[in-house]
C-alpha atoms as a PDB file:
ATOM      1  CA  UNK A   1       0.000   0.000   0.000  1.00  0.00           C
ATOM      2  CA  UNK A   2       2.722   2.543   1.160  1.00  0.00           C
ATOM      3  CA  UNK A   3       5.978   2.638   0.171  1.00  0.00           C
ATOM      4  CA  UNK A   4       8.487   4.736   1.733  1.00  0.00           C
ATOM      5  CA  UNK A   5      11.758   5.341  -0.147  1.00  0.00           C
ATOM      6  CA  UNK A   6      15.266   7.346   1.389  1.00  0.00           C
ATOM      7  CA  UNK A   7      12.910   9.775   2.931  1.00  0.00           C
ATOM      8  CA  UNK A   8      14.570  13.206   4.283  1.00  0.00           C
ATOM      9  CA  UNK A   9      13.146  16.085   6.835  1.00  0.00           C
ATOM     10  CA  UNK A  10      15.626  18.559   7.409  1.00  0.00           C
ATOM     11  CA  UNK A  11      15.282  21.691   9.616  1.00  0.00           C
ATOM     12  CA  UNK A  12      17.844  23.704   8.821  1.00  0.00           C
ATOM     13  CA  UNK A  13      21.079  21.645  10.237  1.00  0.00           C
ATOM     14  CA  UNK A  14      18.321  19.447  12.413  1.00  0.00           C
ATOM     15  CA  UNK A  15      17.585  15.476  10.404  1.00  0.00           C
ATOM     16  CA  UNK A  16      14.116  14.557  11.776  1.00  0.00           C
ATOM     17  CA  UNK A  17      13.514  12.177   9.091  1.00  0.00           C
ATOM     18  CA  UNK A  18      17.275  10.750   7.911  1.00  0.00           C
ATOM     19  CA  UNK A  19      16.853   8.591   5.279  1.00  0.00           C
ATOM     20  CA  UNK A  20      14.109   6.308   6.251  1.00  0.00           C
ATOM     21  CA  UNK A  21      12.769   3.646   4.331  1.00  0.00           C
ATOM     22  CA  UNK A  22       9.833   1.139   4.677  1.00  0.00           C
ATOM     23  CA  UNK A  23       7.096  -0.432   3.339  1.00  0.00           C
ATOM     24  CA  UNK A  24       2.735  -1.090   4.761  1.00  0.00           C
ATOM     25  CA  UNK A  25       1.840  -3.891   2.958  1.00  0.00           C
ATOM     26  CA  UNK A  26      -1.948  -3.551   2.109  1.00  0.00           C
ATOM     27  CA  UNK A  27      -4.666  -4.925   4.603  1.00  0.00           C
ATOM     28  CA  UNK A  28      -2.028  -4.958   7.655  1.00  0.00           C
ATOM     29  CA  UNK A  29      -1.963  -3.176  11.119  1.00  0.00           C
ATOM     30  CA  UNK A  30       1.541  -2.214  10.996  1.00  0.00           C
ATOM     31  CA  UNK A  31       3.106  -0.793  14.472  1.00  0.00           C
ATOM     32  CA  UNK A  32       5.704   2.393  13.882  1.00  0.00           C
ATOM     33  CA  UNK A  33       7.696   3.069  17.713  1.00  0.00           C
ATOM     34  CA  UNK A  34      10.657   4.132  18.528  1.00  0.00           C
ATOM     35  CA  UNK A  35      11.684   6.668  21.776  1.00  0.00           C
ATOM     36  CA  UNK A  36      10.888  10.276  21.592  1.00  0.00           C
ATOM     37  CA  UNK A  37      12.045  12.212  19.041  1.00  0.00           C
ATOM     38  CA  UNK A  38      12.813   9.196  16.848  1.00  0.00           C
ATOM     39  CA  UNK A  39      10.907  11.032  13.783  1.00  0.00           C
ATOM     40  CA  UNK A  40       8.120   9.133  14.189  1.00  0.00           C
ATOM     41  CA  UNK A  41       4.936  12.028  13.571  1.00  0.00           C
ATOM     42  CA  UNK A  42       7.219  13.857  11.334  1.00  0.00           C
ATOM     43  CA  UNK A  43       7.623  10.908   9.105  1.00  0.00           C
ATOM     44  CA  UNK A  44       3.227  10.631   9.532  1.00  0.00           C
ATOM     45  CA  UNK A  45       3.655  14.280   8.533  1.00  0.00           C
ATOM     46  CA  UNK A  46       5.400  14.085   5.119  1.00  0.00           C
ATOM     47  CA  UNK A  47       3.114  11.113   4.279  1.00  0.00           C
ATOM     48  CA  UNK A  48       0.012  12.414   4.894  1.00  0.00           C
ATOM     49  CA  UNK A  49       1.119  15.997   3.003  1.00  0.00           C
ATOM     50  CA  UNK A  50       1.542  17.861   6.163  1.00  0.00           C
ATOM     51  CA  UNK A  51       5.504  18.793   5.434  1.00  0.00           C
ATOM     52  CA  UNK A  52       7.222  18.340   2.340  1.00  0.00           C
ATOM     53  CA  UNK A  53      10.024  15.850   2.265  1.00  0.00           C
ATOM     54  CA  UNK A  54      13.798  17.612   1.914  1.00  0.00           C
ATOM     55  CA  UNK A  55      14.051  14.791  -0.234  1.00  0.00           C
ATOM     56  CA  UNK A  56      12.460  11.071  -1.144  1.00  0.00           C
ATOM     57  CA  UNK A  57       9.969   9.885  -2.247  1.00  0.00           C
ATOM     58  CA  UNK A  58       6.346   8.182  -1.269  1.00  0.00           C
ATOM     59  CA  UNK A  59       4.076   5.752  -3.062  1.00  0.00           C
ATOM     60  CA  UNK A  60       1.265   4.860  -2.122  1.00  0.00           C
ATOM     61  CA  UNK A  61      -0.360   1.193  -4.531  1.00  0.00           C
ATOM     62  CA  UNK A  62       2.692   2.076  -6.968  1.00  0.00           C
ATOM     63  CA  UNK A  63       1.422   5.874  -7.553  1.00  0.00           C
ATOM     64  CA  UNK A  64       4.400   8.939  -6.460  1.00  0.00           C
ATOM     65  CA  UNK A  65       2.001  10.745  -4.066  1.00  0.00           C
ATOM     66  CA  UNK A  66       5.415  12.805  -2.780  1.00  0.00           C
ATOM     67  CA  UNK A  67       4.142  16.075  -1.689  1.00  0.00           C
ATOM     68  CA  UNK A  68       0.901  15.982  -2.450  1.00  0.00           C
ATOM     69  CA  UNK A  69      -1.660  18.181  -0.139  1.00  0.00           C
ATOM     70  CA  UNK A  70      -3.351  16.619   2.749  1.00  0.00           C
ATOM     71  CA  UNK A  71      -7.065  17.192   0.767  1.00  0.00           C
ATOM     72  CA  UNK A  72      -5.453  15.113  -2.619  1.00  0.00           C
ATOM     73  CA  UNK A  73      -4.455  12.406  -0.413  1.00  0.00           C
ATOM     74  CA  UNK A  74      -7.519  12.342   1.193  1.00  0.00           C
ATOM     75  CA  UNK A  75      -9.281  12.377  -2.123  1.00  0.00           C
ATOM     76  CA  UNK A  76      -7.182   8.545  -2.622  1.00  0.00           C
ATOM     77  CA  UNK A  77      -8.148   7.127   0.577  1.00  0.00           C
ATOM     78  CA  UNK A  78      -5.233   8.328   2.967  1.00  0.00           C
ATOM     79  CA  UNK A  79      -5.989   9.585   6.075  1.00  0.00           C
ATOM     80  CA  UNK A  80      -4.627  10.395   9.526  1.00  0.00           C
ATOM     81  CA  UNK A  81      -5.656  11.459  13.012  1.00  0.00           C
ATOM     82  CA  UNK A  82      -3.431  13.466  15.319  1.00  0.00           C
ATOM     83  CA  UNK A  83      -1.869  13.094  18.828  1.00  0.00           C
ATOM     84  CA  UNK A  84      -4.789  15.778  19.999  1.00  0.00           C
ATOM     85  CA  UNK A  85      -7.813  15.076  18.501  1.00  0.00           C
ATOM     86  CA  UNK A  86      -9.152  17.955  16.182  1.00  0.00           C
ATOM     87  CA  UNK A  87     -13.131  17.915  16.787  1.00  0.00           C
ATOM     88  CA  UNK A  88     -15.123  21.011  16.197  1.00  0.00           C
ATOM     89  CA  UNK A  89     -16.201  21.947  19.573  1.00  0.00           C
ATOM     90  CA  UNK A  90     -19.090  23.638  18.763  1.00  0.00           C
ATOM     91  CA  UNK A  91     -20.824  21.039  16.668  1.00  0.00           C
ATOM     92  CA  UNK A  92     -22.489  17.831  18.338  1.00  0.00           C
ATOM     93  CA  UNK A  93     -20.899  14.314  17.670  1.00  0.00           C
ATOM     94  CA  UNK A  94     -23.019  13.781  14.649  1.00  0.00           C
ATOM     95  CA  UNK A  95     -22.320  16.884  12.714  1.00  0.00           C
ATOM     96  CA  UNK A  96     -18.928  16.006  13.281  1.00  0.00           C
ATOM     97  CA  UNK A  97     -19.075  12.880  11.357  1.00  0.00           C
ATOM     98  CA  UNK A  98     -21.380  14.343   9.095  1.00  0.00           C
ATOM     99  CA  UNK A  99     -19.443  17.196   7.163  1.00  0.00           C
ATOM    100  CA  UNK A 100     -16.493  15.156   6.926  1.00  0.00           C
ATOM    101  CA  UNK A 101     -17.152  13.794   3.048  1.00  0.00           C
ATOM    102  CA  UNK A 102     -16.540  16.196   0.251  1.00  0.00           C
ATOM    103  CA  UNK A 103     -18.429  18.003  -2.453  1.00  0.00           C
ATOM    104  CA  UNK A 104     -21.989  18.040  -0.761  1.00  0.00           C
ATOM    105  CA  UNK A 105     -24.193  19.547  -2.267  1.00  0.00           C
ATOM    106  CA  UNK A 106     -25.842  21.720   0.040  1.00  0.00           C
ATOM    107  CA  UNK A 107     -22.046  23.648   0.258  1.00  0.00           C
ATOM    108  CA  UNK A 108     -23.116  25.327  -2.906  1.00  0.00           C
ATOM    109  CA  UNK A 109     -25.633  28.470  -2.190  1.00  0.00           C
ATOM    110  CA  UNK A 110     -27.348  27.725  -5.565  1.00  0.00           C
ATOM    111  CA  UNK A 111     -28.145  24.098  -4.717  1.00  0.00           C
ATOM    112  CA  UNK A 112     -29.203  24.918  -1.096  1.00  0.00           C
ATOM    113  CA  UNK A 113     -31.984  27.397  -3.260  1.00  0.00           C
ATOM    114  CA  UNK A 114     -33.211  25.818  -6.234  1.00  0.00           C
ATOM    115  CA  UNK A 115     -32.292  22.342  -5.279  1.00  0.00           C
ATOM    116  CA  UNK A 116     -33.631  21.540  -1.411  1.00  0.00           C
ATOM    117  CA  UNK A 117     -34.945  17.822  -2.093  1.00  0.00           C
ATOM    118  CA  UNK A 118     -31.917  17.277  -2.936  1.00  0.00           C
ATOM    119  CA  UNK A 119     -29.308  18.485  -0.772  1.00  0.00           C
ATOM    120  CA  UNK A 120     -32.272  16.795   1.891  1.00  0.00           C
ATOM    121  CA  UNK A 121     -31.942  13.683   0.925  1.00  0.00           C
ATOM    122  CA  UNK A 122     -28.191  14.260   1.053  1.00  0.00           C
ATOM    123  CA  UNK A 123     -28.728  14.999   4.110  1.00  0.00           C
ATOM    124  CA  UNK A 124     -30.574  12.641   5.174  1.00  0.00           C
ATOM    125  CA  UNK A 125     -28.117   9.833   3.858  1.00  0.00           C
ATOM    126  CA  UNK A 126     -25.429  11.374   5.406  1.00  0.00           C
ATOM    127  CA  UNK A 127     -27.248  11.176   8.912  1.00  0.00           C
ATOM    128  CA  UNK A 128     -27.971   7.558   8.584  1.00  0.00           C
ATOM    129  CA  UNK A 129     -24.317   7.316   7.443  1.00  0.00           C
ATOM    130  CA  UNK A 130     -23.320   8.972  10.698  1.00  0.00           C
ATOM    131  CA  UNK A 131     -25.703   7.214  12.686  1.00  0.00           C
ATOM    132  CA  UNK A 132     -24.677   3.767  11.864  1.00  0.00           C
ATOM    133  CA  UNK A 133     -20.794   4.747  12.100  1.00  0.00           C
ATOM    134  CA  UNK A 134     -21.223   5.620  15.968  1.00  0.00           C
ATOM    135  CA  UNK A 135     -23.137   2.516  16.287  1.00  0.00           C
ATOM    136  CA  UNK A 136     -19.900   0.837  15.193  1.00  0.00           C
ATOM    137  CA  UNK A 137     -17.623   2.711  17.786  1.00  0.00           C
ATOM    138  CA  UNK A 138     -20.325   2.215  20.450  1.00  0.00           C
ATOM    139  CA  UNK A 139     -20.761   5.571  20.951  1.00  0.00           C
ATOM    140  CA  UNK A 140     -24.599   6.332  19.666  1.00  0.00           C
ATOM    141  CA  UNK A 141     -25.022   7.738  23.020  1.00  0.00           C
ATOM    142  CA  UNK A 142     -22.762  10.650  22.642  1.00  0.00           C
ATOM    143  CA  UNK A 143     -24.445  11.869  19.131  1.00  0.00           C
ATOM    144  CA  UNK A 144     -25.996  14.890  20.037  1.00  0.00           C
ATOM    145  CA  UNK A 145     -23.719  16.050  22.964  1.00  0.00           C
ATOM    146  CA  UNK A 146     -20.919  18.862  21.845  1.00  0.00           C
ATOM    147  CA  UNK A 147     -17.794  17.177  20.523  1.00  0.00           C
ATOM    148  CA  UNK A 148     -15.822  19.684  22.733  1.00  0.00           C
ATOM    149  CA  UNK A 149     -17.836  18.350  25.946  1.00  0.00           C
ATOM    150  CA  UNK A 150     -16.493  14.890  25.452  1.00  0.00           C
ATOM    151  CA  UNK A 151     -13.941  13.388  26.730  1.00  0.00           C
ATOM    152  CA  UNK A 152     -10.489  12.430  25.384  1.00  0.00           C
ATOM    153  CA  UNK A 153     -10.707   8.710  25.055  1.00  0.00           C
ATOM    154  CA  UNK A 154     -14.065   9.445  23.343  1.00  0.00           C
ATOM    155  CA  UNK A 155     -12.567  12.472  20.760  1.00  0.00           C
ATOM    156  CA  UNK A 156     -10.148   9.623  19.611  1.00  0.00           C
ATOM    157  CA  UNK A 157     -13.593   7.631  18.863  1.00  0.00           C
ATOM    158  CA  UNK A 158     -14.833  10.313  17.399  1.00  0.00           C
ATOM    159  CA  UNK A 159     -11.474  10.703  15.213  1.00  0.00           C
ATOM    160  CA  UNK A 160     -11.346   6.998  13.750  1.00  0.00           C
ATOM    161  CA  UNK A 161     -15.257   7.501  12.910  1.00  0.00           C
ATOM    162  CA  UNK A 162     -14.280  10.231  10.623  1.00  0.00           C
ATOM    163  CA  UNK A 163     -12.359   7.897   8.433  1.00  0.00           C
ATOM    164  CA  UNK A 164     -15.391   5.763   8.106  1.00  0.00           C
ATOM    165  CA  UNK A 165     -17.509   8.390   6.442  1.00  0.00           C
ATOM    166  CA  UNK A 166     -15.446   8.550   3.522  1.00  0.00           C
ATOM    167  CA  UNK A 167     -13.591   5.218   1.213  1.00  0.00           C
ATOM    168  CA  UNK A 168     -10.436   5.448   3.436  1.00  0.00           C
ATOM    169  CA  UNK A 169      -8.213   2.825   2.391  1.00  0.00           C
ATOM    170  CA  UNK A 170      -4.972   3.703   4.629  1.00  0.00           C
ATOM    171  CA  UNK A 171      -5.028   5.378   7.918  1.00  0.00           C
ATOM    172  CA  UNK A 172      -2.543   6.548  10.063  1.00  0.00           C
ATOM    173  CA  UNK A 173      -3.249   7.029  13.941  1.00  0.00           C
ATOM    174  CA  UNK A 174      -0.494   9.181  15.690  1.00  0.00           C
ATOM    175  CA  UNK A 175      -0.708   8.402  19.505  1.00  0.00           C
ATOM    176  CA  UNK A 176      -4.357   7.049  19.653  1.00  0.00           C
ATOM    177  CA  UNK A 177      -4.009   5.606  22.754  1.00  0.00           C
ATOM    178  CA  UNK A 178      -2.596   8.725  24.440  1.00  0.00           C
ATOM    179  CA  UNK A 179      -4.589  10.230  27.592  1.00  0.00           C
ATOM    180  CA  UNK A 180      -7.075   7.239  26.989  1.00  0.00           C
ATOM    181  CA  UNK A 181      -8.703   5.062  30.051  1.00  0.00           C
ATOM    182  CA  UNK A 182      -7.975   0.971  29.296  1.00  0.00           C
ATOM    183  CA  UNK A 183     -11.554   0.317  29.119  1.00  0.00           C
ATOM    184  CA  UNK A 184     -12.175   3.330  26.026  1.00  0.00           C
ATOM    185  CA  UNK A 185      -8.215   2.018  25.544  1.00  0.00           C
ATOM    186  CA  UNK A 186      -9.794  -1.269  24.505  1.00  0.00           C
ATOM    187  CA  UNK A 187     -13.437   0.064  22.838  1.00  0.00           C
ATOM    188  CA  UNK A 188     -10.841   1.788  20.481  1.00  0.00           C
ATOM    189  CA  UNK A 189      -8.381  -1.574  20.102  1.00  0.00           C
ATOM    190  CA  UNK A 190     -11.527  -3.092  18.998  1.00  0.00           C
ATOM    191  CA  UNK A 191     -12.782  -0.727  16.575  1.00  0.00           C
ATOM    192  CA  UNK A 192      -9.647  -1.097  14.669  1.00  0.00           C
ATOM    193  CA  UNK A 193      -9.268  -4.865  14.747  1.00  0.00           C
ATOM    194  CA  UNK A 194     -12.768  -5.064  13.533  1.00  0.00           C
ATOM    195  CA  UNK A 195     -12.408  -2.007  10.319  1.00  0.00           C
ATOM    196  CA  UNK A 196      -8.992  -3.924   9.394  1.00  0.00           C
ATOM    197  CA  UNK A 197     -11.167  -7.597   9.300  1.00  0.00           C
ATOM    198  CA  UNK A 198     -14.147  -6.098   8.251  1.00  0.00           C
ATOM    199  CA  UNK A 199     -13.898  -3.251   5.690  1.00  0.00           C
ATOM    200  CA  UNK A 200     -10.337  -3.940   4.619  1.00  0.00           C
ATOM    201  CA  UNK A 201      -8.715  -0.834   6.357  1.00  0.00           C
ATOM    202  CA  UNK A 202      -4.658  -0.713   6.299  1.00  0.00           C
ATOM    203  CA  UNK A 203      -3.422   0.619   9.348  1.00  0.00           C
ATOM    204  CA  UNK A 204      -0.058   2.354  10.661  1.00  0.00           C
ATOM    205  CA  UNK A 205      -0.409   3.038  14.081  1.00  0.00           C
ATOM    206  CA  UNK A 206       2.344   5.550  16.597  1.00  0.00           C
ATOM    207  CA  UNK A 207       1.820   4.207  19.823  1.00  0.00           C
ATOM    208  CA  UNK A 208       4.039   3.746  22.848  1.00  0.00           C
ATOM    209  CA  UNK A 209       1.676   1.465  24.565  1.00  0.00           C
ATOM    210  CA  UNK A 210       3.513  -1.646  24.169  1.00  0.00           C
ATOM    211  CA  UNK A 211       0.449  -4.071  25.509  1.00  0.00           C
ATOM    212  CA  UNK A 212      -1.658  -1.783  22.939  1.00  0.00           C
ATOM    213  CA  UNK A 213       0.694  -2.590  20.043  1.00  0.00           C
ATOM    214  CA  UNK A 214       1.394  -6.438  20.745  1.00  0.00           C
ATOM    215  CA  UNK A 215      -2.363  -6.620  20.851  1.00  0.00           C
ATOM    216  CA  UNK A 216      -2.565  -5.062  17.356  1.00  0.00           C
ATOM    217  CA  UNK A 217       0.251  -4.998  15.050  1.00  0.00           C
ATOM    218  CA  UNK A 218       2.806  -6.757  13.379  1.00  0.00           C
ATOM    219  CA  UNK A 219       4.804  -6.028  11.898  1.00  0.00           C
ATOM    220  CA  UNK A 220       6.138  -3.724  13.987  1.00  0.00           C
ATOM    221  CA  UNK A 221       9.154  -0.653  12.677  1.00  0.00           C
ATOM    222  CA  UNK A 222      11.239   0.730  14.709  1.00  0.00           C
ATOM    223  CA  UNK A 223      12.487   3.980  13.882  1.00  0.00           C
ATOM    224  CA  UNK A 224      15.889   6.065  15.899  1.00  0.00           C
ATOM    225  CA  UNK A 225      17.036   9.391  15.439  1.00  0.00           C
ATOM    226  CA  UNK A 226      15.202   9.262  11.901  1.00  0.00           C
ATOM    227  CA  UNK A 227      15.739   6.062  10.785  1.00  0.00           C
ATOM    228  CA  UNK A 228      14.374   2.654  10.518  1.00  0.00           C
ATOM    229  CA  UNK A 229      16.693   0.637  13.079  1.00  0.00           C
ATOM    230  CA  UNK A 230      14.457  -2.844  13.428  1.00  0.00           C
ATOM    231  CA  UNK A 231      11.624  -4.310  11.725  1.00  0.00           C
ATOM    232  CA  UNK A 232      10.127  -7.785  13.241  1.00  0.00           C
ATOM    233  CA  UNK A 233       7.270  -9.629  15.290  1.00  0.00           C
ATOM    234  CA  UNK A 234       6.371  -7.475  18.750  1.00  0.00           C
ATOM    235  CA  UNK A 235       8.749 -10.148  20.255  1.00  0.00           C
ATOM    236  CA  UNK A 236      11.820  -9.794  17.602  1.00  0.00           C
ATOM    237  CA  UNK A 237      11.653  -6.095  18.267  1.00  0.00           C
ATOM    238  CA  UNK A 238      11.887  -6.249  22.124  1.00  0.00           C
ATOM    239  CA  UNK A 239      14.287  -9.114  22.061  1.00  0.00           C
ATOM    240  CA  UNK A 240      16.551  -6.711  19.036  1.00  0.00           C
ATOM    241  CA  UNK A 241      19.805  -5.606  20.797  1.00  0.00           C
ATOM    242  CA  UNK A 242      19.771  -2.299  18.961  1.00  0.00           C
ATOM    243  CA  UNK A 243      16.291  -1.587  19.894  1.00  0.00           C
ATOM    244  CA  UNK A 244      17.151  -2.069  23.970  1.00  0.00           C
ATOM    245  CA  UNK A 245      20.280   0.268  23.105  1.00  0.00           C
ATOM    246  CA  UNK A 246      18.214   3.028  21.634  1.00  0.00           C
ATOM    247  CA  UNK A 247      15.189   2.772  24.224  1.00  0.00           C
ATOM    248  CA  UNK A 248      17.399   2.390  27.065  1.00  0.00           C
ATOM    249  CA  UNK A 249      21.285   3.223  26.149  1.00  0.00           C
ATOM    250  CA  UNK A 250      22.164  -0.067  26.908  1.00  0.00           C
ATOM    251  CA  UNK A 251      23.349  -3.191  25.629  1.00  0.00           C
ATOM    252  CA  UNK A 252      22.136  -5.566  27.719  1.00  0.00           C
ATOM    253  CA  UNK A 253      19.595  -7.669  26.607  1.00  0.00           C
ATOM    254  CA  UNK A 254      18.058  -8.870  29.816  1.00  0.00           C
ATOM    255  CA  UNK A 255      16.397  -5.156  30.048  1.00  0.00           C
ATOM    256  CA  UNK A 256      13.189  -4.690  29.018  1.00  0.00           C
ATOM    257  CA  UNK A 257      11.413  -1.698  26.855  1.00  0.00           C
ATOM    258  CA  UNK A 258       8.422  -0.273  28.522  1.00  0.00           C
ATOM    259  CA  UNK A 259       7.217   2.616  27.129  1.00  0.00           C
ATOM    260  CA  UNK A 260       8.669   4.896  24.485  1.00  0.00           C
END
């Protein structure tokens, strides 16, 4: 699905990204960790169109997609969420979901005068859309509160439900599990398993929860100071020497990695 080739992020004489490389095969959870400041989100970033690479290149089912804008790749099915989730406050937990596909047709004054059964029954499909998308995430009770009233854990619900109101095909979830309770922790562990078995969503998932990855991913990438240092099983990761090293600054293999 996504192919990452000799990626670069400079700024100025700073490497975020140094030369990564990788590959998501198509229909996998794939785990990306590494300790902070590894280049992990910037690397999500340059993906996803947020920064342009110094230099590289990314292709996504054989297409160059390298610095294309965040609302082309969305257009193709590649989405992301973000370390803080970025609801509208103001709207409820329905309208949320709802204004998330493009190209409605009640965005355009003239259809919202000469064309109302229309934009309606747009509408009205878009609800049910919606509707049956929180039922999904378990969260139908929360669809007419204020997305700014709800809480964390829920907001990253809220965030994965976006990508299932358009064709998303790859998704990228920086931090999901961040702030989150273990029972929401779980509701969202779920969600995932189910839209990767279900509707064929490929995943790449930032996460230092190391119970939340071994539950989800493999592989699993291990990125350091920019690059890709490991790539493996949850087990062939912990068990890498230069993994423990660049978690821990130490050789020794009978430490274990935590948290990242």
């Amino acid at each position: 699905m996504i192919v990452v080739e000799d990626l670069h992020r400079h700024f100025g004489a700073f490497r975020a990204v140094d030369g990564a490389s990788l590959e998501i095969a198509t229909g996998s959870i794939t785990g990306l960790i590494g300790p902070n400041g590894a280049g992990k989100t910037t690397l999500f970033n340059v993906i996803a169109g947020r920064l342009a690479p110094t230099s590289g290149r990314v292709l996504m089912d054989g297409e160059d997609i390298t610095g294309l804008p965040p609302h082309v790749l969305f257009g193709k099915g590649l989405l992301r969420t973000f370390q803080i989730a970025h609801e509208f406050a103001s709207m409820t937990v329905r309208e949320n979901l709802m204004m998330v596909p493009p190209n409605q047709s009640g965005e355009k004054m003239w259809n919202a005068w000469l064309r109302r059964g229309a934009v309606a029954a747009e509408e009205r499909a878009l609800r049910a859309k919606a509707d049956e998308v929180l039922e999904f995430l378990t969260i139908s009770h929360l669809a007419d509160q204020k997305a700014g009233n709800i809480s964390g854990g829920q907001k990253k619900l809220l965030e994965l439900g976006r990508t299932m109101m358009v064709d998303a095909k790859v998704v990228f979830l920086d931090e999901v599990g961040a702030g989150v309770n273990r029972t929401l922790l779980n509701t969202i562990a779920d969600a995932i398993v189910r839209l990767n078995k279900e509707r064929g969503y490929t995943f790449c998932v930032i996460e230092h929860d190391m119970d939340f990855i071994a539950r989800l991913c493999d592989p699993v990438i291990v990125m350091a100071e920019g690059r890709v240092l490991a790539k493996g099983t949850v087990d062939e990761v912990k068990n890498d020497e230069r993994v423990i090293e660049a978690y821990l600054g130490t050789g020794l293999k009978n430490k274990v990695i935590a948290h990242g």
